[in-house]
Every structure is written in structure tokens, then in C-alpha cells.
Protein backbone atom coordinates (compact mmCIF):
# COMPACT_ATOMS: atom_id res chain seq x y z
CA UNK A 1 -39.70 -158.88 -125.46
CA UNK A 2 -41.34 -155.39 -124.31
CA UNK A 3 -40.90 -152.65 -126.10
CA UNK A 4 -40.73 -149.48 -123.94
CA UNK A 5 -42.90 -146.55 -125.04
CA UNK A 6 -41.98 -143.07 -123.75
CA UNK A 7 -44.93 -141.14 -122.41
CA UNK A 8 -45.28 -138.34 -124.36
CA UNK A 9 -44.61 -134.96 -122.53
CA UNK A 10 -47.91 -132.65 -122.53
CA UNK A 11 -47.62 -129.14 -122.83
CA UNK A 12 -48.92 -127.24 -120.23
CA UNK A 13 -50.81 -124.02 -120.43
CA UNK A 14 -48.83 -121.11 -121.61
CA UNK A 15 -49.29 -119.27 -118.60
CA UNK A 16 -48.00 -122.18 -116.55
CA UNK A 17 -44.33 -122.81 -115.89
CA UNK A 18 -42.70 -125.62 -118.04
CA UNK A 19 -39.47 -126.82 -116.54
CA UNK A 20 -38.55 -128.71 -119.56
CA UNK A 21 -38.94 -125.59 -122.14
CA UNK A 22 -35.53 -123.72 -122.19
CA UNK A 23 -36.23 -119.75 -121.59
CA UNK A 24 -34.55 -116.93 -120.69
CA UNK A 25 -34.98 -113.36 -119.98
CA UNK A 26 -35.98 -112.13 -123.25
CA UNK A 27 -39.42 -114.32 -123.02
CA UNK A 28 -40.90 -112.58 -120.09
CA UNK A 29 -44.03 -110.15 -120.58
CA UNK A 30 -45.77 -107.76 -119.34
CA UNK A 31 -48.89 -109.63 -118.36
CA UNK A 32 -52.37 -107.61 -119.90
CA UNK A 33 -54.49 -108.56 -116.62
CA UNK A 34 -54.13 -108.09 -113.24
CA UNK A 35 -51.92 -105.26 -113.54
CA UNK A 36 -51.71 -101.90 -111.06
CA UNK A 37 -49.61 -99.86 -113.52
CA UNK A 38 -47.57 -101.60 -116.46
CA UNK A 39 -48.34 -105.71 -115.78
CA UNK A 40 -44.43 -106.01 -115.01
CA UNK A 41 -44.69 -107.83 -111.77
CA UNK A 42 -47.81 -109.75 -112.62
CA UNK A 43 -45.60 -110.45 -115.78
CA UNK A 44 -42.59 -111.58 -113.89
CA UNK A 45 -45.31 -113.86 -111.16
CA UNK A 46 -46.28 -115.46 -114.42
CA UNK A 47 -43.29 -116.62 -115.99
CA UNK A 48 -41.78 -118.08 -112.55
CA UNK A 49 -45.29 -119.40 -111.84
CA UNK A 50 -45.73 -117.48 -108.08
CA UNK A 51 -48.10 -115.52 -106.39
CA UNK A 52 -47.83 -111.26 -108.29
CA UNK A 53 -47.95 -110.01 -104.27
CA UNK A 54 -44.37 -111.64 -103.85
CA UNK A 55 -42.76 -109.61 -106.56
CA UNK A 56 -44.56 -106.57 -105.98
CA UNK A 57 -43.31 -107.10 -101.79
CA UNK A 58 -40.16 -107.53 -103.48
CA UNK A 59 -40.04 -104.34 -105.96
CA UNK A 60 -41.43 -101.86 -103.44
CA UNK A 61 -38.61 -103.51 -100.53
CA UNK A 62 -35.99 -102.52 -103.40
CA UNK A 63 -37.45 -99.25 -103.74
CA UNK A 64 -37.18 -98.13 -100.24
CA UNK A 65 -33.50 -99.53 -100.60
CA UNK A 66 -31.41 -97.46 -102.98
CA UNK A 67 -34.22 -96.94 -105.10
CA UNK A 68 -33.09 -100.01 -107.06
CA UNK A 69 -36.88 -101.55 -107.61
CA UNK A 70 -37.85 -98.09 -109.40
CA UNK A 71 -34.75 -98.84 -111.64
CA UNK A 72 -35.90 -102.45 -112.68
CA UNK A 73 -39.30 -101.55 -112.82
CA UNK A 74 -39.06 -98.99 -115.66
CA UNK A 75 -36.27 -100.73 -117.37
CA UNK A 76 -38.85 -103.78 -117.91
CA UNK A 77 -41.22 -101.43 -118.51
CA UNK A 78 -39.48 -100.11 -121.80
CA UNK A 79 -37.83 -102.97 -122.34
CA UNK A 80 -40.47 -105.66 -121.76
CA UNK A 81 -43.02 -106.60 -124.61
CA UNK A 82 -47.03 -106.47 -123.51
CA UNK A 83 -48.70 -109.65 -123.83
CA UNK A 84 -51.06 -108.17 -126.32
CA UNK A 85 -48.22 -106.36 -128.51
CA UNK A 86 -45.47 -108.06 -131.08
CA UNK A 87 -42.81 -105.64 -129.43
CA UNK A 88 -41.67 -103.57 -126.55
CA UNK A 89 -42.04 -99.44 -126.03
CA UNK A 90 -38.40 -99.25 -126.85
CA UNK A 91 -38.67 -101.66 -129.83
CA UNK A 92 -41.36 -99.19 -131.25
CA UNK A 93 -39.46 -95.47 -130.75
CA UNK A 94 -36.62 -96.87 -131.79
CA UNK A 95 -37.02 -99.33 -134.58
CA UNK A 96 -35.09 -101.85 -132.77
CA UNK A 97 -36.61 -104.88 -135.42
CA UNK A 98 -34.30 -107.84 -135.01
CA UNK A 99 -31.84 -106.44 -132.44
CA UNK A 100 -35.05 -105.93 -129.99
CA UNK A 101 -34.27 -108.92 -127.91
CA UNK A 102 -30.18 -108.36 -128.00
CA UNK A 103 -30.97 -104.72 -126.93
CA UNK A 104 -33.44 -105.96 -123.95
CA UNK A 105 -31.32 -108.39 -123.03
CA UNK A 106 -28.08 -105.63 -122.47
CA UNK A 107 -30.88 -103.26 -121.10
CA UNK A 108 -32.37 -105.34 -118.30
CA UNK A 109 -28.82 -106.43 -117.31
CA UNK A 110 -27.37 -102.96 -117.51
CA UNK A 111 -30.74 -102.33 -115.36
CA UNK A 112 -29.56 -104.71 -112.88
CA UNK A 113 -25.94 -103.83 -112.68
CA UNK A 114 -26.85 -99.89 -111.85
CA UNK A 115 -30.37 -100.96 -109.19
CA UNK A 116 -26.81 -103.03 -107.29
CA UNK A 117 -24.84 -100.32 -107.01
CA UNK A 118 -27.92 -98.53 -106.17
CA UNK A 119 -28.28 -101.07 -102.98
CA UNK A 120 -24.61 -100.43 -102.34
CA UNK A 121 -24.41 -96.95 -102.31
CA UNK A 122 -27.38 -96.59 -100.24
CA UNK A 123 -27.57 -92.86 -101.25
CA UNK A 124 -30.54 -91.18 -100.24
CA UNK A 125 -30.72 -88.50 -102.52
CA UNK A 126 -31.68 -90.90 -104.85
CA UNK A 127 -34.93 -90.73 -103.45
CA UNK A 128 -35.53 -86.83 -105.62
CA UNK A 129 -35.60 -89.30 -108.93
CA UNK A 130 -39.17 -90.65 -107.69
CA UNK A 131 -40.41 -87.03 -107.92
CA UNK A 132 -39.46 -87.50 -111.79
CA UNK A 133 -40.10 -90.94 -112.67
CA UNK A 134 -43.76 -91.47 -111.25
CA UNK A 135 -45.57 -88.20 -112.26
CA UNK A 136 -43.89 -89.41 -115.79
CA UNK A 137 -45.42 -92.73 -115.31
CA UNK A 138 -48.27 -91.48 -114.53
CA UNK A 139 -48.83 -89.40 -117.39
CA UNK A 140 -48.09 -92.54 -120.03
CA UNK A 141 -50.05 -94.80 -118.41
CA UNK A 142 -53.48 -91.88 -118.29
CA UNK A 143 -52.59 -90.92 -121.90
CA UNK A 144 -50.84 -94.15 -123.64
CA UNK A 145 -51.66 -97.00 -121.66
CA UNK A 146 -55.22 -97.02 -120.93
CA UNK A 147 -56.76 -95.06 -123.97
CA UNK A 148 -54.92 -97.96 -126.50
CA UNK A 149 -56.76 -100.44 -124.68
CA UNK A 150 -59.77 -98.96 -124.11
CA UNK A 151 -59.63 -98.36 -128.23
CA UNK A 152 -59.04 -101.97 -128.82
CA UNK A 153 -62.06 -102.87 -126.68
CA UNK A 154 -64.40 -100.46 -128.15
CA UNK A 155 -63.21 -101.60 -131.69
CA UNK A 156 -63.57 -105.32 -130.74
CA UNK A 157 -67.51 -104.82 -129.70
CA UNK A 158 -68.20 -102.40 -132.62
CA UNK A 159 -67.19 -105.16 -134.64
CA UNK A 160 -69.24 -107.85 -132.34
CA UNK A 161 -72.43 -105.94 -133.00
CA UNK A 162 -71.92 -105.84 -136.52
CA UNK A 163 -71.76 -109.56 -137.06
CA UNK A 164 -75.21 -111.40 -137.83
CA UNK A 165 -76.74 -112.17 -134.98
CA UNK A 166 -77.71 -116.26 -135.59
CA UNK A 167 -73.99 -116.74 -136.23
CA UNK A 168 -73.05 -118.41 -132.94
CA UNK A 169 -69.01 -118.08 -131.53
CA UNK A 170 -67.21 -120.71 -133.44
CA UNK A 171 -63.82 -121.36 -134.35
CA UNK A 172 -64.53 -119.91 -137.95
CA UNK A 173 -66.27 -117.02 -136.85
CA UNK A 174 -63.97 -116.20 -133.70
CA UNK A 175 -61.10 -115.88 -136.33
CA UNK A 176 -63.24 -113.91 -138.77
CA UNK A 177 -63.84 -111.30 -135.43
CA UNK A 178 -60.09 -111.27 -134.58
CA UNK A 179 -59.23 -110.39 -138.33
CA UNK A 180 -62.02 -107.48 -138.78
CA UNK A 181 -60.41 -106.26 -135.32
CA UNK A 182 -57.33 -106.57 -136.95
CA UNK A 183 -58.00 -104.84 -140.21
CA UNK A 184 -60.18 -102.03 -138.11
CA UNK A 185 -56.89 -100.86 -135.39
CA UNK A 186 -54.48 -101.29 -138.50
CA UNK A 187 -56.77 -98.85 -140.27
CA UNK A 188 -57.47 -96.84 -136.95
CA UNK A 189 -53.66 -96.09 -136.17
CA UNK A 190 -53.24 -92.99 -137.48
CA UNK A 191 -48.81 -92.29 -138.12
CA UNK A 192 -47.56 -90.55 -135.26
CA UNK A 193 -46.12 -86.92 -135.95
CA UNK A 194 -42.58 -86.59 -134.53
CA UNK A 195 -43.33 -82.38 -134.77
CA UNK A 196 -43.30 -82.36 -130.98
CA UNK A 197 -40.15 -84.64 -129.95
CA UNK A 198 -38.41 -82.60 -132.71
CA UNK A 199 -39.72 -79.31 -131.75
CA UNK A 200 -38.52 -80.29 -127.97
CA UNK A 201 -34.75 -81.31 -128.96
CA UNK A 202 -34.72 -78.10 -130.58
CA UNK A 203 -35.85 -75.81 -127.63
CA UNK A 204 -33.39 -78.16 -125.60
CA UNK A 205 -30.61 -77.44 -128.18
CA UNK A 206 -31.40 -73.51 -127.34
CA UNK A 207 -31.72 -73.95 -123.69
CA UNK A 208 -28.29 -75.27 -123.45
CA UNK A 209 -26.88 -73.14 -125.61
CA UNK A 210 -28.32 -69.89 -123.68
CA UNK A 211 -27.27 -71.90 -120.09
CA UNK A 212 -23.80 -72.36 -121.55
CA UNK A 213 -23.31 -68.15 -122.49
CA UNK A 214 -25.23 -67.68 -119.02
CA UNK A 215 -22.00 -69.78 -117.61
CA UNK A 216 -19.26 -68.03 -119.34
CA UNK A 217 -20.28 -64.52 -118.16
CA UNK A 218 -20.93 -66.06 -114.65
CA UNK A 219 -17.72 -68.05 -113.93
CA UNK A 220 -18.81 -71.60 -114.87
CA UNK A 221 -21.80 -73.52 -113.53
CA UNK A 222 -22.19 -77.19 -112.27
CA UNK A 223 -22.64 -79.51 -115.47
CA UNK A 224 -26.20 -80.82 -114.00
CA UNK A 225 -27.64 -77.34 -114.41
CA UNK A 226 -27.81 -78.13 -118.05
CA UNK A 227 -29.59 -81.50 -117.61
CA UNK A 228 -32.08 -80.15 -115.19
CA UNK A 229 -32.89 -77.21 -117.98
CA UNK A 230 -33.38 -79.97 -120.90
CA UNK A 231 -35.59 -82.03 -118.09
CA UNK A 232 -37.54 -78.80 -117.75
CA UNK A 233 -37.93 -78.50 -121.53
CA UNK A 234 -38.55 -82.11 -122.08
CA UNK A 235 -41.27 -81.85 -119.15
CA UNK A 236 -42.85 -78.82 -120.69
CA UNK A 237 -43.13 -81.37 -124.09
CA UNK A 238 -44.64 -83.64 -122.23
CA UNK A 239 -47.67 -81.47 -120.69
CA UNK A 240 -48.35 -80.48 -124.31
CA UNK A 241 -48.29 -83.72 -125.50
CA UNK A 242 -51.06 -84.79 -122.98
CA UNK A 243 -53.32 -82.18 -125.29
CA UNK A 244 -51.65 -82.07 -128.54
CA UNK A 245 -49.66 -83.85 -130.51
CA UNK A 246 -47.47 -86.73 -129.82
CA UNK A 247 -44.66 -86.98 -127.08
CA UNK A 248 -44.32 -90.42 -126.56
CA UNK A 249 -40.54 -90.68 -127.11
CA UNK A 250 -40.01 -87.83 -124.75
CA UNK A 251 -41.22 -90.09 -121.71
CA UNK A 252 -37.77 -92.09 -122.13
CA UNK A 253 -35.92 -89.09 -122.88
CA UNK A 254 -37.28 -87.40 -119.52
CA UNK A 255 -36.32 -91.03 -117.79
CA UNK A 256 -32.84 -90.71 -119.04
CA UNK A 257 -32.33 -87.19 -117.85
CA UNK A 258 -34.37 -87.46 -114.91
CA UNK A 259 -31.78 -90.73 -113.77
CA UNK A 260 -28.39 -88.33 -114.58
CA UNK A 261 -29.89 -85.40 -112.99
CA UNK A 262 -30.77 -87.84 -110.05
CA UNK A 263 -27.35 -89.51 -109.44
CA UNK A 264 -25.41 -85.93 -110.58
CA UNK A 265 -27.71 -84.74 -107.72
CA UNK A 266 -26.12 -87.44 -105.49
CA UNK A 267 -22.59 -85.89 -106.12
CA UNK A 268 -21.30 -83.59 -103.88
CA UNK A 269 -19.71 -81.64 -107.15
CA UNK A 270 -20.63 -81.91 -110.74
CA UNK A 271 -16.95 -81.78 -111.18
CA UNK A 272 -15.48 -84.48 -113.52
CA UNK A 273 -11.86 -85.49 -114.24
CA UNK A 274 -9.17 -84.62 -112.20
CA UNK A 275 -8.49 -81.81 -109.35
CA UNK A 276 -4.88 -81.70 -107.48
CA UNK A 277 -4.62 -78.49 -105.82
CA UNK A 278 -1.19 -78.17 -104.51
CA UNK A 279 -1.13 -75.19 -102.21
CA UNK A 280 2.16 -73.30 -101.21
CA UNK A 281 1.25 -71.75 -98.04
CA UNK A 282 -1.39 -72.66 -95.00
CA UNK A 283 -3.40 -69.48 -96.05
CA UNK A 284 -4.01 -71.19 -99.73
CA UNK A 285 -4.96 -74.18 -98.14
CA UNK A 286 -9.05 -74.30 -98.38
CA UNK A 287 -10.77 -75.51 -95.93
CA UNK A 288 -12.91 -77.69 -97.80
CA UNK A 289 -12.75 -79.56 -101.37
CA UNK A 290 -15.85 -81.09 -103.56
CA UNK A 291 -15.46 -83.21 -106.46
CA UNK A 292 -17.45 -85.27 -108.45
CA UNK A 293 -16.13 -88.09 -110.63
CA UNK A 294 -12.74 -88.53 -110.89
CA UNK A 295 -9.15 -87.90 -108.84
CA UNK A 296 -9.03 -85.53 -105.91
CA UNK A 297 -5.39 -85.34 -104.74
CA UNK A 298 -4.66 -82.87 -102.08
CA UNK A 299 -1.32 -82.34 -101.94
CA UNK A 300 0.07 -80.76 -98.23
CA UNK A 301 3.94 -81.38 -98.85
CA UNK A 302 4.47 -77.92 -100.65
CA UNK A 303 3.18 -75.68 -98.02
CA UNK A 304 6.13 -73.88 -96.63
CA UNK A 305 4.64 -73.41 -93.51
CA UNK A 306 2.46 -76.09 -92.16
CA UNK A 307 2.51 -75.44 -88.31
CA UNK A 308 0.20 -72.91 -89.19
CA UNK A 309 -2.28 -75.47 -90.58
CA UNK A 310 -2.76 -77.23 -86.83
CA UNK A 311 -5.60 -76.61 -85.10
CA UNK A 312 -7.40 -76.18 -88.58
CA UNK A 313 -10.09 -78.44 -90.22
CA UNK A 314 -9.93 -79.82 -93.90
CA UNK A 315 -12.92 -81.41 -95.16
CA UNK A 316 -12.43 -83.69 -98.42
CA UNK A 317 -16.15 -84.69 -100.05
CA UNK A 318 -15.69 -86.92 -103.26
CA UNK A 319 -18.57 -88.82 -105.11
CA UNK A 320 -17.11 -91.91 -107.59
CA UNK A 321 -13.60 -92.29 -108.00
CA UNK A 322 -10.52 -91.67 -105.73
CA UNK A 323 -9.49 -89.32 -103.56
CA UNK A 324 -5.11 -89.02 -102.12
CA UNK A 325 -3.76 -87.04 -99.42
CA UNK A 326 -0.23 -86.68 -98.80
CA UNK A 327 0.91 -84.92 -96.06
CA UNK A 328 3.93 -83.78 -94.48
CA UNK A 329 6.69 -86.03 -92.68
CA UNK A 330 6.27 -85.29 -89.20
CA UNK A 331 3.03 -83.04 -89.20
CA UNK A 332 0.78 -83.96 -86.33
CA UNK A 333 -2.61 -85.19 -88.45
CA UNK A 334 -6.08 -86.48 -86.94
CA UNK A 335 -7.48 -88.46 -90.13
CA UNK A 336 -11.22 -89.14 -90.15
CA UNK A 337 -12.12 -91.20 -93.32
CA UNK A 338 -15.37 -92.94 -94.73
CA UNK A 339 -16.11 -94.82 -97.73
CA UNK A 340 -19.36 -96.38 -98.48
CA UNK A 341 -18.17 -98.81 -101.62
CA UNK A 342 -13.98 -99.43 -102.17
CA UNK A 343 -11.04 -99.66 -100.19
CA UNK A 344 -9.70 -96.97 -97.49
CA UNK A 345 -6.27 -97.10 -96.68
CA UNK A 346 -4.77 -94.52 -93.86
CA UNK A 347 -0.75 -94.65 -93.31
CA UNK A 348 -0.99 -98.47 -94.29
CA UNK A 349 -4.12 -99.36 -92.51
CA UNK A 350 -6.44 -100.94 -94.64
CA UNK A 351 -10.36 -101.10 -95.14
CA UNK A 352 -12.36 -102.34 -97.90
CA UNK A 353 -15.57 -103.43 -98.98
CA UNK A 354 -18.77 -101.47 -97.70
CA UNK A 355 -19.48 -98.86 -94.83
CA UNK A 356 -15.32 -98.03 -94.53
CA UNK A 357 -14.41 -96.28 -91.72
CA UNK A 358 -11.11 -95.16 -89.71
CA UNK A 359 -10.47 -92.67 -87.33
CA UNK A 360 -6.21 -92.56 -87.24
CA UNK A 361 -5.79 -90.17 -83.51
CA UNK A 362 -3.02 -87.41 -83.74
CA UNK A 363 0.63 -89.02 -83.16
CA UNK A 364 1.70 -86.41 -81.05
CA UNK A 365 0.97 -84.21 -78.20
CA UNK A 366 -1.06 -80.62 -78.52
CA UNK A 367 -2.67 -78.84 -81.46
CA UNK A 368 -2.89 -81.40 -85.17
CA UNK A 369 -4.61 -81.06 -88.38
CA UNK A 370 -8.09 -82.79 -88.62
CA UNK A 371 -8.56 -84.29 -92.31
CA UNK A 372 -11.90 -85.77 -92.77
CA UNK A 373 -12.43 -87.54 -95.52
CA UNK A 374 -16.03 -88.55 -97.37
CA UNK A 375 -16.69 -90.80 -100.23
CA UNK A 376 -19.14 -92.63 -102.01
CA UNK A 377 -17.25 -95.88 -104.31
CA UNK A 378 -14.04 -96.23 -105.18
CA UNK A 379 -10.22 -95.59 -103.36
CA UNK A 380 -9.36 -93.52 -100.52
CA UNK A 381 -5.66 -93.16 -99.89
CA UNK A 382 -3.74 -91.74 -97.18
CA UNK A 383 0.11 -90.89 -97.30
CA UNK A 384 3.27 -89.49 -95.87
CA UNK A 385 5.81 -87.50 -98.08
């Protein structure tokens, strides 16, 4: 009788792929060589075992679409643990501790959710956040990035040269180098003042206080004015914090703001909630109406004179939500509607999904109303009283 002996299953490397080791999303790193800026792709080519080119390719195609590979890239970036560090940037401003890899995991996925509709929307204002996001990267790799390692190097051979010289590289000795390294960066890290984050929250606390009395005695301003004032303080911060003191934390805070200012920016109003205007007369009809986030609902049933509203233009321009027109039984109406993401419906006729477009031609003979009707995501509808 023969007895059957499994072959025991050798581990491979630990920077090779092991299809039989469960992992998931939380083990990736950034890698500490062959990096261009923060090891995330050469990170991400290690743990699926391919070539880095192919996910850089990859990242800077979803850049120039949507700007969705800027999106993933920074959100690994904070999220992401270095190879040569027990957590990630977040982990460390934050004190994360054991809800680091529950918070990366939400992160990278809400990363991923917001770099789709990125791809969807296609909007190419989106583009201005790149004017934020890479000067800021810029500035932490210069000042964080490069001097931390160059520190750990310089510590590593101070503490080479120190070591007798007939000692020769051994197990025993390697591990008595990597603990003097140890004990000399423990002892080197100095605690980081938070003087300058707080000192910035506060000038941002009086910035938008003084933009909010500069709106009340000038009829109301658009809501992103206030984030691009605390991006302008938090920028300010950051220069300083190049010299003096410590602004690390304000690099994610200028992210943040720099990513609400960018898709606010991509709104044709900073307008959120509702707005029904429902005009009595042709003359109070605008010719135009912006909105940001929310319900626009142009209502044209009121107007007790609506022949004098043919011939005219009325432009609709909505960013997220929905956006209703009802018009008058038996007003002649040329209705030109687009929606990028959602459904577009026009006196019953239906379009949904991306790109939406229909062009419903006047009903009648001689002069009609032209609606047209822009939209970013969500419902466009289309009625008769």
C-alpha cells in the first residue's frame, strides 16, 4: 500500500504573486523603489505581479479621461501604506490605529465610485483640479517625501561607519545595524507642532466669516467662493510650512477643498436645493436659469399671456439632480434637451443612460418657444399642463 505524500507548497518571494495566499485591497503598498512620485503604480505592478509601465499607461489614460486616474492616484497615495512604514499618511494625521485598514478600504472604494462618475460625466472643467493637486504633490514629495528618506539613509551609514571595522555583515550584526538605526530615527523624530494647521483653521475660520458679511451687504455670493478663500488660506499654510513649521495635514485638507472647489467649479450654479420659479406673465419669464444641485422646475402654466413668449429663447443649465418643465396645453414649443448621465424624457419620449439627446420640432405652424435644456446626471422631464 502507498501512502501519498502531499508536496509541500513553497512560498514564493514576497514580491512575487502567490495565487494560493488570500489578499485583498488593504495589502497593497506603495513600493519604496522604482518609484516617479509616491511608488503607487510600481506598488500596484507588484502586488498583481506585471510590468509598473502598464499601470502607469493605465493611470495617465484615466487622467486624460475625467480626470479619474488623478482621483485614484492620490486616494492610494493617502490611503496606501509605504513599504518601509507600519502605516499610511492618513493613518498618521489622523490616528486611525486599528480602523486604518476599515478606513482604506471605504476610502479607495469611495475613490473608485467618484474617478466612475468622473469617466461618466466626462466634464472638462475637471481638468482646473490638476492646477491644485500636482503643485500640492509636488510640494510633499520635495519637503516630506524625499528628505525622510534621505534621513534614514544618512542615519543608516552614520551608524555603518561606527561599527568595528573586522566585524563582517552577518545575521547577528545585520540585526544589531537595523536596531541602532532603529533606536537613532526613534530618537531623531522630533514631535511635530500642530501651531501651523491650527493657526491655518483659524485664519480660515476668519476668512469665511469676513466672505460671509462681504455676502450679506452684496446680495449673496456663490457657496464655492468660500471654499476657494479657505484653499487660498490653506495654500498660503502650505508655502510657510515649506520654511517653517509643520503643515503636513494641510496637504489633505488643500486636496479636499481643492476636489469641492473643482467639481463646484463644474456646476453651472453653486445653487443647492430647490428653485421653482413660477412666473405670471411672459415679461417675468427669464430668459435663462442656472442651478446647481438639486430641483429646477420651471413652471410656464401660470403665465397669463404666453403668445407673447413665442419667438423667445429659454435656456435651462442644471448640474446634478433634476430639472421639470411644464408648459402650457396647446403652446407651440421647440424642446432641445441633453443629458450626459440619467434619463430624458420629452412629452413621453424617453432617453436614458449616457450622452441623452432629443430635439422635439414645434407642433405647429409659425413662431414657438425654443426650450433648451442642459444637464450633467440625473432626470430631465418634460410636460404638458
Amino acid at each position: 500500500m502507498n501512502d501519498t505524500q502531499e508536496t509541500p507548497r513553497t512560498a514564493g518571494p514576497d514580491d512575487e504573486f502567490d495565487p494560493h495566499k488570500l489578499r485583498t485591497i488593504t495589502d497593497v503598498e506603495r513600493s519604496t523603489d522604482d518609484r516617479w512620485v509616491a511608488g503607487v503604480c510600481s506598488g500596484v505592478a507588484k502586488y498583481l505581479n506585471i510590468d509598473p509601465v502598464i499601470v502607469r499607461i493605465v493611470i495617465v489614460v484615466l487622467a486624460l479621461a475625467g480626470f479619474a486616474g488623478a482621483i485614484l492616484y492620490a486616494a492610494a497615495w493617502l490611503l496606501m501604506p509605504s513599504e518601509d512604514e507600519d502605516k499610511s499618511i492618513a493613518a498618521e494625521w489622523f490616528k486611525l490605529d486599528d480602523n486604518e485598514e476599515q478606513v482604506r478600504r471605504i476610502g479607495l472604494i469611495a475613490a473608485g465610485i467618484i474617478a466612475v462618475f468622473g469617466l461618466l460625466g466626462d466634464w472638462g472643467n475637471w481638468w482646473g483640479i490638476g492646477w491644485i493637486v500636482i503643485p500640492l504633490a509636488a510640494l510633499y514629495y520635495v519637503f516630506v517625501v524625499r528628505p525622510r528618506k534621505s534621513d534614514k539613509e544618512a542615519i543608516k551609514a552614520q551608524v555603518m561607519a561606527e561599527m568595528p571595522t573586522s566585524e563582517s555583515i552577518t545575521a547577528e550584526v545585520q540585526a544589531k545595524i537595523d536596531k541602532k538605526v532603529a533606536e537613532k530615527i526613534a530618537h531623531a523624530k522630533q514631535p511635530k507642532s500642530k501651531a501651523l494647521p491650527l493657526l491655518t483653521l483659524s485664519l480660515i475660520a476668519i476668512g469665511v466669516a469676513v466672505t460671509r458679511i462681504y455676502a450679506d451687504t452684496h446680495d449673496g455670493i456663490e457657496w464655492t467662493s468660500y471654499v476657494a478663500v479657505a484653499l487660498a488660506i490653506t495654500g498660503v499654510g502650505l508655502v510657510i510650512g515649506t520654511f517653517w513649521g509643520y503643515g503636513g495635514p494641510l496637504i489633505f485638507l488643500g486636496l479636499v477643498l481643492g476636489l469641492v472647489l473643482a467639481v463646484g467649479s463644474a456646476l453651472p450654479n453653486g445653487r443647492i436645493g430647490e428653485q421653482s420659479p413660477t412666473p405670471t406673465t411672459a415679461a417675468g419669464v427669464h430668459s435663462s436659469y442656472n442651478h446647481g444641485v438639486g430641483l429646477l422646475e420651471l413652471d410656464l402654466t401660470e403665465v397669463t399671456d404666453p403668445t407673447a413668449l413665442l419667438g423667445r429663447t429659454i435656456t435651462l443649465d442644471n448640474g446634478i439632480g433634476q430639472t421639470k418643465v411644464i408648459v402650457p396645453e396647446g403652446l407651440n414649443v421647440v424642446i432641445d434637451g441633453e443629458l450626459r448621465l440619467g434619463e430624458l424624457s420629452v412629452f413621453g419620449r424617453k432617453e436614458h443612460g449616457t450622452d441623452n439627446e432629443i430635439l422635439f420640432p414645434a407642433t405647429g405652424a409659425g413662431s414657438a418657444l425654443t426650450i433648451e435644456i442642459d444637464q450633467n446626471i440625473g432626470n430631465v422631464e418634460v410636460i404638458r399642463s
